[in-house]
Protein backbone atom coordinates (compact mmCIF):
# COMPACT_ATOMS: atom_id res chain seq x y z
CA UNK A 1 92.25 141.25 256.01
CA UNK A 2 90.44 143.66 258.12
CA UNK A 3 87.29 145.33 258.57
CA UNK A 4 86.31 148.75 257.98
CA UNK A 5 83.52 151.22 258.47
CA UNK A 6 83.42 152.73 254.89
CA UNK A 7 83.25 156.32 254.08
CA UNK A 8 82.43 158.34 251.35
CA UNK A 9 85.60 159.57 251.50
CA UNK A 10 87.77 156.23 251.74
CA UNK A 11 85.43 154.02 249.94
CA UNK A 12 82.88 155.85 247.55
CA UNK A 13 84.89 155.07 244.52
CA UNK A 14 85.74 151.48 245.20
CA UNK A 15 82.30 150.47 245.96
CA UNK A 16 80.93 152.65 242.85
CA UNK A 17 83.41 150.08 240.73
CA UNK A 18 81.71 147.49 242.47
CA UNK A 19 78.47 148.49 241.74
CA UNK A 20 79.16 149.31 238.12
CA UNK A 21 80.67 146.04 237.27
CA UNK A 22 77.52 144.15 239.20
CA UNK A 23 75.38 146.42 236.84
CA UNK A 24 77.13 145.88 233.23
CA UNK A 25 77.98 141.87 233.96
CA UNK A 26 75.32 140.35 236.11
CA UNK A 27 71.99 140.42 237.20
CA UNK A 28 73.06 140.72 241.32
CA UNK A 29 71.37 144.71 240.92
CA UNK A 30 68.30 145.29 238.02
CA UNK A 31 70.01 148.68 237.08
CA UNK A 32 70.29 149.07 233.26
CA UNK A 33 73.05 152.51 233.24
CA UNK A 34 76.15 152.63 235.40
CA UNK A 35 75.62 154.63 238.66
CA UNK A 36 77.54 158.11 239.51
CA UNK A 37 79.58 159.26 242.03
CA UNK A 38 76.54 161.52 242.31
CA UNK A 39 74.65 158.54 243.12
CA UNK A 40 76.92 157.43 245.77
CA UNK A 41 77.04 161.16 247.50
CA UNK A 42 73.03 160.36 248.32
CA UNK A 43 73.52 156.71 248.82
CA UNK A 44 76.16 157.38 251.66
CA UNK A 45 73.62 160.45 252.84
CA UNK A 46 70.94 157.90 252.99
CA UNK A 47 73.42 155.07 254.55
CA UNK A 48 74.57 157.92 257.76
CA UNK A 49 70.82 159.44 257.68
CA UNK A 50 69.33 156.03 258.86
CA UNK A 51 72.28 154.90 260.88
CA UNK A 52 72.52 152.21 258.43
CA UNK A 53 76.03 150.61 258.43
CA UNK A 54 78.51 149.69 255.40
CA UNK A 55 80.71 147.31 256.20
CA UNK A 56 83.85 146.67 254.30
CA UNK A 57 86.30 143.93 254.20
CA UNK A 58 89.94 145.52 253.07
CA UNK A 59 93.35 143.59 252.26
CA UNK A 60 96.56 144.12 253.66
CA UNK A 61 97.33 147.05 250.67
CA UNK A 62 93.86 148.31 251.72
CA UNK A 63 92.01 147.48 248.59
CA UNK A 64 87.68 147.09 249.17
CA UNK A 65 87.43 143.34 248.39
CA UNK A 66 83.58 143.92 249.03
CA UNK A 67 80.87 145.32 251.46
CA UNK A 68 77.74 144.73 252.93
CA UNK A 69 74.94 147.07 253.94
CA UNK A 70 70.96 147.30 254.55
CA UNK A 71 68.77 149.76 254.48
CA UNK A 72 64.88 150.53 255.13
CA UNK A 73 62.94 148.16 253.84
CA UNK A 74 59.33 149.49 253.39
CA UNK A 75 58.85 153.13 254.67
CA UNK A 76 55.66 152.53 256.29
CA UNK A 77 56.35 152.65 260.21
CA UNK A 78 55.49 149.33 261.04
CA UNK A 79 58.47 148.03 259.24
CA UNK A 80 60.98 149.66 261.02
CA UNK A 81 62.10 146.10 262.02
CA UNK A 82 62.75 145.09 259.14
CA UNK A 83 66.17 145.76 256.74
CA UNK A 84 67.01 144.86 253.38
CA UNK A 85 70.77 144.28 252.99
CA UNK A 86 72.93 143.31 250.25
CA UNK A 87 76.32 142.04 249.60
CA UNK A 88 78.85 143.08 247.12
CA UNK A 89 81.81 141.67 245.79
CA UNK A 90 84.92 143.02 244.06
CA UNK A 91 85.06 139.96 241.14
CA UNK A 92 89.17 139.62 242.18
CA UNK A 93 87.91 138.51 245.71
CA UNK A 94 84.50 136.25 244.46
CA UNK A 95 84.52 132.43 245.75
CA UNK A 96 87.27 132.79 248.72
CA UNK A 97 84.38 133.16 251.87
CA UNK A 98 84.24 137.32 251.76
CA UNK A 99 80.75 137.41 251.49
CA UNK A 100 80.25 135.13 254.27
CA UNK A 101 82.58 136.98 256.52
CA UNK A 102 80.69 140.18 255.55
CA UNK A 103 77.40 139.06 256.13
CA UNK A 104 78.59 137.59 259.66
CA UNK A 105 79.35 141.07 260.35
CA UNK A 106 76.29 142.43 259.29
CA UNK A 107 74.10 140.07 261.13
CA UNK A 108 75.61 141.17 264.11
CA UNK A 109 75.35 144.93 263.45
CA UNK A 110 71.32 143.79 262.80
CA UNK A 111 71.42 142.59 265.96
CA UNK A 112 73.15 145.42 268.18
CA UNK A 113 70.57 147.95 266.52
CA UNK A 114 67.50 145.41 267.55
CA UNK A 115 66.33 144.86 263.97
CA UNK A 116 63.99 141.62 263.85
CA UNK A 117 63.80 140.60 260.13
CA UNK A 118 66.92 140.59 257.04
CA UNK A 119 65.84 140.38 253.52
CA UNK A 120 67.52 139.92 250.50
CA UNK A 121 66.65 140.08 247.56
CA UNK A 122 68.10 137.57 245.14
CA UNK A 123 67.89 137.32 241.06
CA UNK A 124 66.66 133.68 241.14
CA UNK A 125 70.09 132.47 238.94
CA UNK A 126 72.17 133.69 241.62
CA UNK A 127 73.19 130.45 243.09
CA UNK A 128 75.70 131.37 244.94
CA UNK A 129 74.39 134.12 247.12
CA UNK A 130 71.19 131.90 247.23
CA UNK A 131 73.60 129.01 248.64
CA UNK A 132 75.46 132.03 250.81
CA UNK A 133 72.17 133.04 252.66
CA UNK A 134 71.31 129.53 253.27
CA UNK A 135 74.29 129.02 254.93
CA UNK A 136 73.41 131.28 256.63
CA UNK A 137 70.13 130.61 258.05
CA UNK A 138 68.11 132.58 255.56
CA UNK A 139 65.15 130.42 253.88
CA UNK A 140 63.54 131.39 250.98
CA UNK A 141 60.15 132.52 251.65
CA UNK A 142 59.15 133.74 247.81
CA UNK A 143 59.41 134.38 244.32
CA UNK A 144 58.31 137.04 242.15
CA UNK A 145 57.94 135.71 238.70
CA UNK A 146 59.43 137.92 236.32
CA UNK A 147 59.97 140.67 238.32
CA UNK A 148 62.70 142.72 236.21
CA UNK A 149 63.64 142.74 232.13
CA UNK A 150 66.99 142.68 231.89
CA UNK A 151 69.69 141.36 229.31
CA UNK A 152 66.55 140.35 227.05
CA UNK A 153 65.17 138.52 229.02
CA UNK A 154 62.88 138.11 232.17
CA UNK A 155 63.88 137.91 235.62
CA UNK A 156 63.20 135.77 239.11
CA UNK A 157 63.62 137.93 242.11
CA UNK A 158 63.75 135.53 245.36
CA UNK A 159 63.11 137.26 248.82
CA UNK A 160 64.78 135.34 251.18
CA UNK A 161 64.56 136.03 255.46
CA UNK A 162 66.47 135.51 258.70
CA UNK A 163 64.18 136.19 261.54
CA UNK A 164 66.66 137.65 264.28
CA UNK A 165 65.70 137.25 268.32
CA UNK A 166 65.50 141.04 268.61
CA UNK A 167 63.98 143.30 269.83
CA UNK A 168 63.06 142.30 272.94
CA UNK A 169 60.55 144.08 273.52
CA UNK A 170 58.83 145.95 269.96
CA UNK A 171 57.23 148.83 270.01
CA UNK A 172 54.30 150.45 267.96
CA UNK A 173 55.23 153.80 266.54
């Protein structure tokens, strides 16, 4: 195993796969259609725009196993400490410590570009990235009741934080 900066060009179509089967089979992303390579032209736009990273965990033949990323949270200026992330696995590669390795990696990248506060936001029957972010040192710190409508049915959407010791010194503006 290995990590990797992904790329539109390298990675685009394994992490659309990703996405896609998160959308049809799970609640991990409230999307109701399959996204586009479209879509991931102006997500990776969006990802290199805001020097956001996406970091990938590859096998020895090179396969995506899965990937982790943030983005802005809130666009008013006074969050610009603040990232949402997520984590996404390919389902051959679920249960065997990916996601933890991942999110290891992207703490530290949240870290290196002095980012204070990690969110994630978690459909509340997610146990296991509820139990992965725990692990982690991410505590839950609300619910919004019924947030989404998906499968038939209403959903939970947990935020859950990791308050990181940067910046040193903030700045307004």
């Amino acid at each position: 195993m290995k990590f990797v900066n992904c790329s539109f060009e390298n990675h685009a179509e394994a992490i659309l796969a990703i996405f896609n089967d998160a959308i049809i089979n799970s609640t991990a992303l409230y999307d109701y259609k399959p996204r586009t390579m479209d879509n991931m032209i102006l997500w990776f736009e969006e990802k290199e725009k805001g020097h956001y990273p996406v970091i990938g965990l590859v096998n020895e033949e090179e396969q995506l196993m899965g990937f982790a990323t943030y983005g802005r949270f809130r666009m008013q200026p006074a969050f610009k400490y603040t990232v949402e992330h997520s984590v996404y696995l390919h389902r051959d590669f679920r249960g065997q410590g990916i996601a933890t390795l991942l999110m290891e990696q992207l703490i530290q990248q949240a870290n290196r570009q002095d980012y204070h506060v990690m969110i994630g936001a978690i459909d509340m029957e997610n146990c296991g990235s509820i139990a992965l972010h725990q692990k982690l040192g991410f505590i839950h710190s609300g619910t919004i009741n019924q947030a989404g409508y998906k499968f038939g049915r209403w959903l939970d959407l947990g935020l859950f934080q990791k308050i990181l010791k940067t910046p040193k010194k903030p700045e307004e503006g």
